[in-house]
PDB file of N, CA and C in Angstrom:
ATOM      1  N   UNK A   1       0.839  -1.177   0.000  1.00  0.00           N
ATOM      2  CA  UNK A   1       0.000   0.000   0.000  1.00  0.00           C
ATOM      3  C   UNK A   1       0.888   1.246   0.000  1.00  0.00           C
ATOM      4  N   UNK A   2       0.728   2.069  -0.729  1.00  0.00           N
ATOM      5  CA  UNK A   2       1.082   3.685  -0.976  1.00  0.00           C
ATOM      6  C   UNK A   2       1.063   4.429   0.443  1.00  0.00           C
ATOM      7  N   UNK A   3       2.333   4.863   0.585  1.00  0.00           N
ATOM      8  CA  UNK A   3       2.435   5.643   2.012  1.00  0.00           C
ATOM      9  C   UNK A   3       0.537   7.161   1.658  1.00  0.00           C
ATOM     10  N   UNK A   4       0.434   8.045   2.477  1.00  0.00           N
ATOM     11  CA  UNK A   4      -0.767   8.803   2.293  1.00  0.00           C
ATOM     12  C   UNK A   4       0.489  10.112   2.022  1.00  0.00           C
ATOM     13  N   UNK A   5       1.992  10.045   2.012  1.00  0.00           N
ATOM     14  CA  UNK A   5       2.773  11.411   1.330  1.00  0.00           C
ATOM     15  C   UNK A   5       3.020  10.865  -0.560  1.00  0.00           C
ATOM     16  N   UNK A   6       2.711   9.699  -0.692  1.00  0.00           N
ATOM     17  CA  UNK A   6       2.966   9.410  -1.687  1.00  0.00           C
ATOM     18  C   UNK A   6       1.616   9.732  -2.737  1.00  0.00           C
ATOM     19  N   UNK A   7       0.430   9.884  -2.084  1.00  0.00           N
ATOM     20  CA  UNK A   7      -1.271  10.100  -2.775  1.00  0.00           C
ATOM     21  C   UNK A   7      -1.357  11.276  -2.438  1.00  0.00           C
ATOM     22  N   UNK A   8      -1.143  12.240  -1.534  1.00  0.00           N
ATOM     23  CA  UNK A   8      -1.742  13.428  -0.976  1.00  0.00           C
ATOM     24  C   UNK A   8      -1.513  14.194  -2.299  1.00  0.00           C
ATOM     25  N   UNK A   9      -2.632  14.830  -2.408  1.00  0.00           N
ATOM     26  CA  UNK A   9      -2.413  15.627  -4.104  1.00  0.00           C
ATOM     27  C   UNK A   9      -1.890  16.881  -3.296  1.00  0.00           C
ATOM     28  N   UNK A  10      -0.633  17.676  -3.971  1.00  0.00           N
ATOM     29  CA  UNK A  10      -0.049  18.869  -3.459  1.00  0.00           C
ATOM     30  C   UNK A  10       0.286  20.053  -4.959  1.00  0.00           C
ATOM     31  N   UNK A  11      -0.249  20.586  -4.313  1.00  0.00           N
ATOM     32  CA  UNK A  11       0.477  21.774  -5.321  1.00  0.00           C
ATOM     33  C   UNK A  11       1.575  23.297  -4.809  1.00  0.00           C
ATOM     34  N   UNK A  12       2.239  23.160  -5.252  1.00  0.00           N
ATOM     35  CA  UNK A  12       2.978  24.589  -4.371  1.00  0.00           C
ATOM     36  C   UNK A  12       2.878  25.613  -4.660  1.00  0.00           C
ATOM     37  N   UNK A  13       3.152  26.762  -3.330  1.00  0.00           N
ATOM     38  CA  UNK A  13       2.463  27.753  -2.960  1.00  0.00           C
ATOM     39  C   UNK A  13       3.092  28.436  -4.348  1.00  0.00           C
ATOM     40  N   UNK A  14       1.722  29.368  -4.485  1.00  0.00           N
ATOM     41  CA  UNK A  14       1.890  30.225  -5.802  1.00  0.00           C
ATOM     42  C   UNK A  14       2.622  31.279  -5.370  1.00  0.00           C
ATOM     43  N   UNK A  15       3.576  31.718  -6.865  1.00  0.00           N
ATOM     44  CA  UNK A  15       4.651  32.912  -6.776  1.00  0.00           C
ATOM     45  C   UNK A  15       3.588  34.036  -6.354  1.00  0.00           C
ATOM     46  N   UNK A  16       4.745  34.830  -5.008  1.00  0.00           N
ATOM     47  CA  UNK A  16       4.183  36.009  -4.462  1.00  0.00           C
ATOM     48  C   UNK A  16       3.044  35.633  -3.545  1.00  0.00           C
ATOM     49  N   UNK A  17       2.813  34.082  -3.523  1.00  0.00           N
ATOM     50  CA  UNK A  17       1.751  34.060  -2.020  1.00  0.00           C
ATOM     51  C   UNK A  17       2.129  34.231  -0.563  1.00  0.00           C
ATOM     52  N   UNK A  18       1.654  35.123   0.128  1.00  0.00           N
ATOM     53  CA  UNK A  18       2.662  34.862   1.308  1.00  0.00           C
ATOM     54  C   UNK A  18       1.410  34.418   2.319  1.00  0.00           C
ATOM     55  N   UNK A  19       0.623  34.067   2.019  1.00  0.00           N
ATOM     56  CA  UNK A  19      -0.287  33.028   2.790  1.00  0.00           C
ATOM     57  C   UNK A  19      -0.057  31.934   3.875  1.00  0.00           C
ATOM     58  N   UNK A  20      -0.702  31.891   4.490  1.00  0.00           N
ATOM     59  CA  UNK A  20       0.210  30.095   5.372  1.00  0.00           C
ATOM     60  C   UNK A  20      -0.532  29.173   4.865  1.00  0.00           C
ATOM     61  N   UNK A  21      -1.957  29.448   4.099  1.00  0.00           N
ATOM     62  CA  UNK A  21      -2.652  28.038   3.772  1.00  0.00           C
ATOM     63  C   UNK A  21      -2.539  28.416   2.058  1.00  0.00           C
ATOM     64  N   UNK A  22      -2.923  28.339   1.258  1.00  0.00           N
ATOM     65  CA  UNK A  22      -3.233  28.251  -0.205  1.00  0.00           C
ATOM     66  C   UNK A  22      -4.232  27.146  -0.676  1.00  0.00           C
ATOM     67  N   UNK A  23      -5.182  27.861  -1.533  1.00  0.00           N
ATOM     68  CA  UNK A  23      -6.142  26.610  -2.554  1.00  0.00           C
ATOM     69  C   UNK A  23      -5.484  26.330  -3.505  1.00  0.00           C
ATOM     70  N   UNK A  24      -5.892  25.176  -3.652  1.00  0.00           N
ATOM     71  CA  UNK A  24      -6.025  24.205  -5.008  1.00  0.00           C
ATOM     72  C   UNK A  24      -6.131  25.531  -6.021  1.00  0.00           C
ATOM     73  N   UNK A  25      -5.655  25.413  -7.368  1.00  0.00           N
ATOM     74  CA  UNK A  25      -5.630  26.500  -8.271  1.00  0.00           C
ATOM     75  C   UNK A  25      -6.570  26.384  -9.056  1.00  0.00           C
ATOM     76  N   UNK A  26      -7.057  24.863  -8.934  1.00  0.00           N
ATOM     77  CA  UNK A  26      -8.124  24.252 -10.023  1.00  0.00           C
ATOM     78  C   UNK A  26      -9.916  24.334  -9.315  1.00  0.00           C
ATOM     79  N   UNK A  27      -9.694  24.451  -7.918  1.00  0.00           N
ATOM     80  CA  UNK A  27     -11.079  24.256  -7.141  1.00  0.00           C
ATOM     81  C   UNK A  27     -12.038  25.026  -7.935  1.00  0.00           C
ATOM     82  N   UNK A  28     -12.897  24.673  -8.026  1.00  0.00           N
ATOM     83  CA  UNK A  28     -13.606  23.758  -6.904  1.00  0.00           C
ATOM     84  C   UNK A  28     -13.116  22.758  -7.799  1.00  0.00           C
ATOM     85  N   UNK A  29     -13.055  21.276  -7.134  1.00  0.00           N
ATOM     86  CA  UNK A  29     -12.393  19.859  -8.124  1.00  0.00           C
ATOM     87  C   UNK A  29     -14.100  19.279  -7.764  1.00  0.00           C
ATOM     88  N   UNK A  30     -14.775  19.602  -7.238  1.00  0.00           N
ATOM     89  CA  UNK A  30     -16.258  18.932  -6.600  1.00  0.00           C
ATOM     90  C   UNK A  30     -17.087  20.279  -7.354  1.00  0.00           C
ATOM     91  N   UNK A  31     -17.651  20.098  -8.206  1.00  0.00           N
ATOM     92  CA  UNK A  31     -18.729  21.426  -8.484  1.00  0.00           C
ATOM     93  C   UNK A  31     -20.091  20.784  -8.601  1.00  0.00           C
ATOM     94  N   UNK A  32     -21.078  21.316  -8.196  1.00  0.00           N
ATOM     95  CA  UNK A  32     -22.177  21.617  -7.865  1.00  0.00           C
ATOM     96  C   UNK A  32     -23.048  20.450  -8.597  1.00  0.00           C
ATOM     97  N   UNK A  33     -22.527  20.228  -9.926  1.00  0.00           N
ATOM     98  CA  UNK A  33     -23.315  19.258 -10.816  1.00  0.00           C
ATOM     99  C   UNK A  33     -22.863  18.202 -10.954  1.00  0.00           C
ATOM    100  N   UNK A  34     -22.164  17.309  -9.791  1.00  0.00           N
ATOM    101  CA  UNK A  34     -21.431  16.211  -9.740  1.00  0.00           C
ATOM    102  C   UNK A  34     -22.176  14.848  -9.439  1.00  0.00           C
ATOM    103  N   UNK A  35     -23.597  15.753  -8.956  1.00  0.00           N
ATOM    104  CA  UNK A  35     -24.619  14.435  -8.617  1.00  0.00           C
ATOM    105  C   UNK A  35     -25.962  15.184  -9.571  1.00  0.00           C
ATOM    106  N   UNK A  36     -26.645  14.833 -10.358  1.00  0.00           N
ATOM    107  CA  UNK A  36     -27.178  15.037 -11.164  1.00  0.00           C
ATOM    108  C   UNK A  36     -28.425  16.435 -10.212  1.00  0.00           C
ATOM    109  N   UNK A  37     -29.107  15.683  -9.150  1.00  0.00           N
ATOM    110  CA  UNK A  37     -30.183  16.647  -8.623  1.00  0.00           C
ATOM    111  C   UNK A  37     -29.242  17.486  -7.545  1.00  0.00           C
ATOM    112  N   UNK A  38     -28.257  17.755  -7.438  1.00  0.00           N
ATOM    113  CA  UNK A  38     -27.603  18.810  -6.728  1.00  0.00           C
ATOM    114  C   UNK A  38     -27.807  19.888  -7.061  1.00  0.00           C
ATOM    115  N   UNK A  39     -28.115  20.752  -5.959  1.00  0.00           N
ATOM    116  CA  UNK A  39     -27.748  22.209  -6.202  1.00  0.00           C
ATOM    117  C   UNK A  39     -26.384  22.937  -5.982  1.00  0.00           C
ATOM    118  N   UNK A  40     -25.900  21.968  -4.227  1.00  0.00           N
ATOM    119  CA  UNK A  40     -24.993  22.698  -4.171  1.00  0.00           C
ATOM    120  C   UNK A  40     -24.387  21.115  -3.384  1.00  0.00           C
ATOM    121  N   UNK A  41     -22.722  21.064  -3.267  1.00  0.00           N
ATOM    122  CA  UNK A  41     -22.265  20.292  -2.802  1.00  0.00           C
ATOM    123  C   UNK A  41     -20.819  20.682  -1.938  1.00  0.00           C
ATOM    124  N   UNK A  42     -20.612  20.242  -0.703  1.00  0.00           N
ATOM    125  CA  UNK A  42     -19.986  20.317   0.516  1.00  0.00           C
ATOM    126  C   UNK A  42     -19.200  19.391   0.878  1.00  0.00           C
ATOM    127  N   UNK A  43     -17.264  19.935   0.379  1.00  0.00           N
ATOM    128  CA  UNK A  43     -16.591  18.488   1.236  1.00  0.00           C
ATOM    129  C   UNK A  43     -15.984  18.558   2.412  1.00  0.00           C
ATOM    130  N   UNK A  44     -16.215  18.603   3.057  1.00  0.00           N
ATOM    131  CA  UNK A  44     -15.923  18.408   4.468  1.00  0.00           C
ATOM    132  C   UNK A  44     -15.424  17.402   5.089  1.00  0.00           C
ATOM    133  N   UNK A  45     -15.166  16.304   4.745  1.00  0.00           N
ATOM    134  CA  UNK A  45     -14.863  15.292   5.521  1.00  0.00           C
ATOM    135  C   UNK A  45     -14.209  14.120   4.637  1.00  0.00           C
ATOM    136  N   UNK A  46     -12.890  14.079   4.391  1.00  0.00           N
ATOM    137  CA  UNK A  46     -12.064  13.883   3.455  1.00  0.00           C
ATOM    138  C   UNK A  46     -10.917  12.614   4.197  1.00  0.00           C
ATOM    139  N   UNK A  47     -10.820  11.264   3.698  1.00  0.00           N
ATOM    140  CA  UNK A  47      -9.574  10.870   4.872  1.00  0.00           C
ATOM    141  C   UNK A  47      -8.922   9.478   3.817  1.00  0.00           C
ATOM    142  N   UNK A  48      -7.738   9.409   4.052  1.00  0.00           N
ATOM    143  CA  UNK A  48      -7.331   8.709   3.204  1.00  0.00           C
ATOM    144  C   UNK A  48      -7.671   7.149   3.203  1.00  0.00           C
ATOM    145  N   UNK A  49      -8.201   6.418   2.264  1.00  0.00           N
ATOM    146  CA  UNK A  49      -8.752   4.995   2.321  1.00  0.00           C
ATOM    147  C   UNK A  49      -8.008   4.477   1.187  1.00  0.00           C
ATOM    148  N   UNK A  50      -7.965   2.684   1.755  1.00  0.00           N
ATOM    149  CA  UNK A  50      -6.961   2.030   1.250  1.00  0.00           C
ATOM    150  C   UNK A  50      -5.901   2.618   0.373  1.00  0.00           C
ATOM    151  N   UNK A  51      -6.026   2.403  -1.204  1.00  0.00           N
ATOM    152  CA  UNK A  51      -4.923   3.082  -2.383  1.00  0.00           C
ATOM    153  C   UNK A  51      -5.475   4.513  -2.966  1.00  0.00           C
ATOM    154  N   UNK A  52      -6.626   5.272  -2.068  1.00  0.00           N
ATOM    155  CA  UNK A  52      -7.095   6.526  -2.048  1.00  0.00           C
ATOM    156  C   UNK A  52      -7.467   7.296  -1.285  1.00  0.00           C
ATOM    157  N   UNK A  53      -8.774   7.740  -1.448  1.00  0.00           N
ATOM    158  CA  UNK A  53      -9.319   8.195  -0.678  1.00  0.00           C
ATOM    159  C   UNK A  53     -11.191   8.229  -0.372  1.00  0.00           C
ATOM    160  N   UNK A  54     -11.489   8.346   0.615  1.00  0.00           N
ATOM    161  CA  UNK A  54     -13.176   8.398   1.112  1.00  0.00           C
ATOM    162  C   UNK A  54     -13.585   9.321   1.607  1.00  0.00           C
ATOM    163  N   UNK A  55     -14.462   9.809   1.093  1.00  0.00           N
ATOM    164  CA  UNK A  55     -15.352  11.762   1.473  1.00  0.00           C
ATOM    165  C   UNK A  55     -16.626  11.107   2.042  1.00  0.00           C
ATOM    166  N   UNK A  56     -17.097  11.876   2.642  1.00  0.00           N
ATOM    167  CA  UNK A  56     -18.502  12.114   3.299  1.00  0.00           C
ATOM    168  C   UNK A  56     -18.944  13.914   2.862  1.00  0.00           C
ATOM    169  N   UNK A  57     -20.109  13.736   1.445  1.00  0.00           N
ATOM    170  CA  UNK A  57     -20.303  15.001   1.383  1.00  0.00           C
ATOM    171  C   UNK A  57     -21.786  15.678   1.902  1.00  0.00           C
ATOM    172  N   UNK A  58     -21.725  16.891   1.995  1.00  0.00           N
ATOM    173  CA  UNK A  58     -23.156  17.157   2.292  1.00  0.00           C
ATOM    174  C   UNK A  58     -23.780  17.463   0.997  1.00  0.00           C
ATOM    175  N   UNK A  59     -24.705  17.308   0.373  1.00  0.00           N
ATOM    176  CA  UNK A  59     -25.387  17.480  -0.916  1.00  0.00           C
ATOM    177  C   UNK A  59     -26.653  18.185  -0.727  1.00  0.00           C
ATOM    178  N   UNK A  60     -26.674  19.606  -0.932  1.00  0.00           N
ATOM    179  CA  UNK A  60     -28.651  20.042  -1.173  1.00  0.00           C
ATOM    180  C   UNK A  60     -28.759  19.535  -2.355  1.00  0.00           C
ATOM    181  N   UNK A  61     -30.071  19.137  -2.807  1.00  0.00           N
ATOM    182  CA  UNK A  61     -30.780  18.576  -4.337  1.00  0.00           C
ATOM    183  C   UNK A  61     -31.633  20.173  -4.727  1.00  0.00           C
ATOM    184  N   UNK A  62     -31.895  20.183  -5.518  1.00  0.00           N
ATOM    185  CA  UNK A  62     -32.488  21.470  -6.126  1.00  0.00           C
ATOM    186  C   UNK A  62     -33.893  22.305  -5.277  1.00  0.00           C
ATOM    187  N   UNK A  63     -34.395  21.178  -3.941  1.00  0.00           N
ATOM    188  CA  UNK A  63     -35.201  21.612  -3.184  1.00  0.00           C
ATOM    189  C   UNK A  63     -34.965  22.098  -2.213  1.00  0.00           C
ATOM    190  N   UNK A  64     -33.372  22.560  -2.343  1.00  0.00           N
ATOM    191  CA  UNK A  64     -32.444  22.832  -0.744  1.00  0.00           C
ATOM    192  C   UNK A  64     -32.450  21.713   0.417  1.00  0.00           C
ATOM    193  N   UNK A  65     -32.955  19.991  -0.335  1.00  0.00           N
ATOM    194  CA  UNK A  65     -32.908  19.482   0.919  1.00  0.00           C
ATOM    195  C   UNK A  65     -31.732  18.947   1.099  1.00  0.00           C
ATOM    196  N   UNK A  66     -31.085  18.735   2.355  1.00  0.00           N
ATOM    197  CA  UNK A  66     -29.303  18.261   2.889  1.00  0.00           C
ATOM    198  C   UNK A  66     -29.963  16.923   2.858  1.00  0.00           C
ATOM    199  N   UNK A  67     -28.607  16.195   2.226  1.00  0.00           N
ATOM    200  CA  UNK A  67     -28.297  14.887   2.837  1.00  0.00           C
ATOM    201  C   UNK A  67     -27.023  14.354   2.494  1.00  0.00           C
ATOM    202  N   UNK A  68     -26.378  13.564   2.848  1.00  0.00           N
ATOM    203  CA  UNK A  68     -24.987  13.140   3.308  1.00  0.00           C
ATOM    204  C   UNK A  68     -24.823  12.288   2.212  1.00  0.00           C
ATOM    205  N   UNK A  69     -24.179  12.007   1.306  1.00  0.00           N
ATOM    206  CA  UNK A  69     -23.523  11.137   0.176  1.00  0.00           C
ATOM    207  C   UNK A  69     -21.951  10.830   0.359  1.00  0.00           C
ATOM    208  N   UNK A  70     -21.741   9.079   0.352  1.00  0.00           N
ATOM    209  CA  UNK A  70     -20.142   8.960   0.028  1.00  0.00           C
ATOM    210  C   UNK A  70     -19.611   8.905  -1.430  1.00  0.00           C
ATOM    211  N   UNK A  71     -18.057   9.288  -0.842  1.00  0.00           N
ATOM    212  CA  UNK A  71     -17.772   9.084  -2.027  1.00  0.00           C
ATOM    213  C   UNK A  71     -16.386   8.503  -2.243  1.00  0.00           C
ATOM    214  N   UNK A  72     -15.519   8.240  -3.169  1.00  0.00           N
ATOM    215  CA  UNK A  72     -14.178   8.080  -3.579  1.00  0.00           C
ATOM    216  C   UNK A  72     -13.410   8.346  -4.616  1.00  0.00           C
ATOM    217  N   UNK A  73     -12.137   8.136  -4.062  1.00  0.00           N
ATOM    218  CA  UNK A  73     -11.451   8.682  -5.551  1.00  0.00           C
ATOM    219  C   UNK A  73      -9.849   8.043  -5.280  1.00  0.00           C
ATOM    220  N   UNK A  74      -9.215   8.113  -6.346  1.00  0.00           N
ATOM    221  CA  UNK A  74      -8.076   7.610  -6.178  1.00  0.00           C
ATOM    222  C   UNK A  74      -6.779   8.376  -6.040  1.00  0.00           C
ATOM    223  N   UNK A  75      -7.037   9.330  -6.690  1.00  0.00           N
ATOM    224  CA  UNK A  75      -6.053  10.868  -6.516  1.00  0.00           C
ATOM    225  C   UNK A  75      -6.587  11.623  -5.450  1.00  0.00           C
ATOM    226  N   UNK A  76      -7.627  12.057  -5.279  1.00  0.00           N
ATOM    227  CA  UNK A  76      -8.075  12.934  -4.020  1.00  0.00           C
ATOM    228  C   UNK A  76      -8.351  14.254  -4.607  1.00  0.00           C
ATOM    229  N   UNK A  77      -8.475  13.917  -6.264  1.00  0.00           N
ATOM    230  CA  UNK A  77      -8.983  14.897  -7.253  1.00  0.00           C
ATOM    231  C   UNK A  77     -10.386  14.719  -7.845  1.00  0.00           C
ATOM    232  N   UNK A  78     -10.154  13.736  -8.667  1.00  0.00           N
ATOM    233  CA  UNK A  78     -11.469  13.200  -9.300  1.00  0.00           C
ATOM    234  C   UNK A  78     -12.329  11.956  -8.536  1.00  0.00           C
ATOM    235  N   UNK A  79     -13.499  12.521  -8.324  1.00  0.00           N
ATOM    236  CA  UNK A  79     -14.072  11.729  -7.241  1.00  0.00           C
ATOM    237  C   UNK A  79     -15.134  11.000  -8.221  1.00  0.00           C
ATOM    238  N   UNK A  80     -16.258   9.986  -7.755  1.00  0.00           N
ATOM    239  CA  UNK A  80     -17.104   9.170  -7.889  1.00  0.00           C
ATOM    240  C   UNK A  80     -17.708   9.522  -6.469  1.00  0.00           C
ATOM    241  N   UNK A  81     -18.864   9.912  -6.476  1.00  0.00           N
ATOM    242  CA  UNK A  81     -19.552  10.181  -5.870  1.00  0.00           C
ATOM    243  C   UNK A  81     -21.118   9.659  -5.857  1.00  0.00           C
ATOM    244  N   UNK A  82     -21.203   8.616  -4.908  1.00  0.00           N
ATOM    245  CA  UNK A  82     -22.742   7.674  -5.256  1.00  0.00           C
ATOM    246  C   UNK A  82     -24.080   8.831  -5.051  1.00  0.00           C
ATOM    247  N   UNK A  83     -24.804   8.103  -6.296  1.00  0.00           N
ATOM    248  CA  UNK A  83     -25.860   9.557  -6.403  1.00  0.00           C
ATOM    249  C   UNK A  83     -27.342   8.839  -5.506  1.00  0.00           C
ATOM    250  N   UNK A  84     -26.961   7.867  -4.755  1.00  0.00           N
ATOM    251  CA  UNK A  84     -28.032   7.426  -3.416  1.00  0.00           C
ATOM    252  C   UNK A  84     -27.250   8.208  -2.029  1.00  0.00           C
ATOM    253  N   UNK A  85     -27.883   8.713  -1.231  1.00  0.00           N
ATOM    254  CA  UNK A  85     -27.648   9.157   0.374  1.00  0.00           C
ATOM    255  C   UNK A  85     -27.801   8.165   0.980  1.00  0.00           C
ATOM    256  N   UNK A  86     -26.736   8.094   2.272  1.00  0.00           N
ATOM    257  CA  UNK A  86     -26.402   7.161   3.154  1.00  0.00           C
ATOM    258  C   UNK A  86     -27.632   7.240   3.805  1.00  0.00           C
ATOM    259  N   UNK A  87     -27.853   5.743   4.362  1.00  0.00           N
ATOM    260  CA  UNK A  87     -29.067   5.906   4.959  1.00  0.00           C
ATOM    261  C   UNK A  87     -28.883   5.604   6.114  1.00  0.00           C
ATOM    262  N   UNK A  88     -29.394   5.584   7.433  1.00  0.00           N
ATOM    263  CA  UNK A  88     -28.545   5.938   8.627  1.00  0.00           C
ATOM    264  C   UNK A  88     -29.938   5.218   9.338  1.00  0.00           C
ATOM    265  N   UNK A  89     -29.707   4.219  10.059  1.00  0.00           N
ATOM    266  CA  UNK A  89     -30.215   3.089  11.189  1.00  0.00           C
ATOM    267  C   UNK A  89     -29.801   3.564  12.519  1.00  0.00           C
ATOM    268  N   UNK A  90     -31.198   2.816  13.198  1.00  0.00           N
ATOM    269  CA  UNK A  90     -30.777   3.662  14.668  1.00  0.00           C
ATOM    270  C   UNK A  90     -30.279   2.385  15.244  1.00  0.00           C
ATOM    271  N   UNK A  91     -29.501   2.790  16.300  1.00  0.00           N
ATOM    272  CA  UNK A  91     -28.832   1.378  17.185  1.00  0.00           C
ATOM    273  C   UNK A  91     -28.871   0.951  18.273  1.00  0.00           C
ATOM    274  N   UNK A  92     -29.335   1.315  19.293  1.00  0.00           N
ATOM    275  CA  UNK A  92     -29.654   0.619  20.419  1.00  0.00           C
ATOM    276  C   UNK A  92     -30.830   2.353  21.134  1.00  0.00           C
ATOM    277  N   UNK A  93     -30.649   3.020  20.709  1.00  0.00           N
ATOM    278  CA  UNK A  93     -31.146   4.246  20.739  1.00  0.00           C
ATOM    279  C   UNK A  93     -32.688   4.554  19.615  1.00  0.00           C
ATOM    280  N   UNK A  94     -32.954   5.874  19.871  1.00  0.00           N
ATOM    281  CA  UNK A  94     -34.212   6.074  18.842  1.00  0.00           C
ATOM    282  C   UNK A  94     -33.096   7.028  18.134  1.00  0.00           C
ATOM    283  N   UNK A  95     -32.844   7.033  16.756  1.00  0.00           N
ATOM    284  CA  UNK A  95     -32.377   8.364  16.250  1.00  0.00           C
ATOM    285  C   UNK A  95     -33.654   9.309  15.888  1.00  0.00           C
ATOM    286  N   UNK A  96     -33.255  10.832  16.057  1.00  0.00           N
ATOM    287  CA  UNK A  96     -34.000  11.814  16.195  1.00  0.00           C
ATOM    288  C   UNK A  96     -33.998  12.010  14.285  1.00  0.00           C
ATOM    289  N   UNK A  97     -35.017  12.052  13.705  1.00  0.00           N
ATOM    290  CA  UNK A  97     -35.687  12.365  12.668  1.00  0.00           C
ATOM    291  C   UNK A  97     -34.964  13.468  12.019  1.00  0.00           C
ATOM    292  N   UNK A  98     -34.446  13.770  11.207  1.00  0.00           N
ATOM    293  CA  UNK A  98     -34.398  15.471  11.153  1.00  0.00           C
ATOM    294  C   UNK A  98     -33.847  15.579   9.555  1.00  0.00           C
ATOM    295  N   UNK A  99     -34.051  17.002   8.961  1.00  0.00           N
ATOM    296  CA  UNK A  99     -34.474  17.429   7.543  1.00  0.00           C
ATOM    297  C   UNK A  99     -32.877  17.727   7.709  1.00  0.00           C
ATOM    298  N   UNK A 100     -32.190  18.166   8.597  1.00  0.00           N
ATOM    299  CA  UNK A 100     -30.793  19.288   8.195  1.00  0.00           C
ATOM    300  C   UNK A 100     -29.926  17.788   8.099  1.00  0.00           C
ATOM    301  N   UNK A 101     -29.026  17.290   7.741  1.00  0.00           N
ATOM    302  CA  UNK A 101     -28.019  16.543   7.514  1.00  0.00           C
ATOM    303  C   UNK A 101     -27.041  17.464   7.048  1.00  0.00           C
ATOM    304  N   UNK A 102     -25.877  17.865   7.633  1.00  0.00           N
ATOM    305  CA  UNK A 102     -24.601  19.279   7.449  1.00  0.00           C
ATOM    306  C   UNK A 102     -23.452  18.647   8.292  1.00  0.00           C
ATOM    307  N   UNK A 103     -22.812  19.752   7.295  1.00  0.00           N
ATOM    308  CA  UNK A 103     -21.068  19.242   8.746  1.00  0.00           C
ATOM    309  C   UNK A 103     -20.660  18.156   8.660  1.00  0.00           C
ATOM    310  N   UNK A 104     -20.650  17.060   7.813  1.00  0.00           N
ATOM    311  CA  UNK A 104     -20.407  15.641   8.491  1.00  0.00           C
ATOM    312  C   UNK A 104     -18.575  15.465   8.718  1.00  0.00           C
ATOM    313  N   UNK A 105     -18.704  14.497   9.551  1.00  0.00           N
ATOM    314  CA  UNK A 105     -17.153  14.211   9.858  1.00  0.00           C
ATOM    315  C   UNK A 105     -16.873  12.640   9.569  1.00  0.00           C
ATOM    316  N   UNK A 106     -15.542  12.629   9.473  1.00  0.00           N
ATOM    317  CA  UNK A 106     -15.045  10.856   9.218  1.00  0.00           C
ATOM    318  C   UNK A 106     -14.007  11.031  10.307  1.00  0.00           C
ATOM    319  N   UNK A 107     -13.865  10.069  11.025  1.00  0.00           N
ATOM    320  CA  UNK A 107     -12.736   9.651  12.257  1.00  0.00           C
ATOM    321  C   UNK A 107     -12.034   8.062  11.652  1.00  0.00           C
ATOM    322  N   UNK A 108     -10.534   7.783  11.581  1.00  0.00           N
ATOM    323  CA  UNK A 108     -10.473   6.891  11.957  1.00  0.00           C
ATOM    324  C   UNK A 108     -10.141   6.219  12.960  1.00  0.00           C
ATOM    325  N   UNK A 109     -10.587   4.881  13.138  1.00  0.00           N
ATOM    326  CA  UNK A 109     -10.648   4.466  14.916  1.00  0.00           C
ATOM    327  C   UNK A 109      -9.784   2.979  14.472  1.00  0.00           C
ATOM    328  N   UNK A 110      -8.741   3.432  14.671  1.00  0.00           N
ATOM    329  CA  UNK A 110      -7.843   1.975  14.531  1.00  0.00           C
ATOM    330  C   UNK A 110      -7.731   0.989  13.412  1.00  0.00           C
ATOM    331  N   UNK A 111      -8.511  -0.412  13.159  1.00  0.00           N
ATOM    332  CA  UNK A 111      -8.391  -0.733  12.014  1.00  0.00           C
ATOM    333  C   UNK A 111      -9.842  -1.236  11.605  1.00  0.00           C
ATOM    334  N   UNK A 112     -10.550  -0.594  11.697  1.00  0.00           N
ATOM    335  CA  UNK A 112     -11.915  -0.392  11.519  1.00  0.00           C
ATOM    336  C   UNK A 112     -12.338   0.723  10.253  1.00  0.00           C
TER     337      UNK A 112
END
């Protein structure tokens, strides 16, 4: 398996930036029409998986409604992004119902 310095897509800081962070020159690499009923799309939650990588995005559809879609890619450029939303089971608990799905995060927890 590929160290994650050997996949991390990098580009260097542009002449005359004196920034401490810098964008991608190409962003958005995720635009808006990447899932057919999107309006607007959100990556937030980005982490390196096996010989790539795995996103958790937030997606409004053209009715402003949120919901959470995965996705992958192998560069950490061009993604595949499944155009079904995760569907989310409750587990020993009631999960609370709700329209906003935003923010999502990915943790990894060992080798899980």
């Amino acid at each position: 398996m590929k160290s994650i310095k050997d996949i991390l897509p990098w580009e260097e800081r542009p002449v005359g930036c004196k920034d401490v962070m810098w964008r991608y020159s190409k962003n958005p690499i995720i635009d808006r029409y990447h899932i057919p009923t999107s309006n607007s799309i959100f990556n937030s939650a980005v982490v390196p998986f096996e010989d790539g990588f795995a996103g958790v995005f937030r997606c409004d559809n053209k009715a402003v409604q949120m919901n959470i879609f995965a996705g992958f890619s192998k560069d950490g450029i061009n993604w595949e992004i499944n155009h079904e939303p995760i569907k989310f089971e409750a587990g020993n608990t009631e999960m609370i119902e709700s329209e906003y799905k935003y923010d999502p995060r990915v943790t990894w927890i060992e080798d899980r």
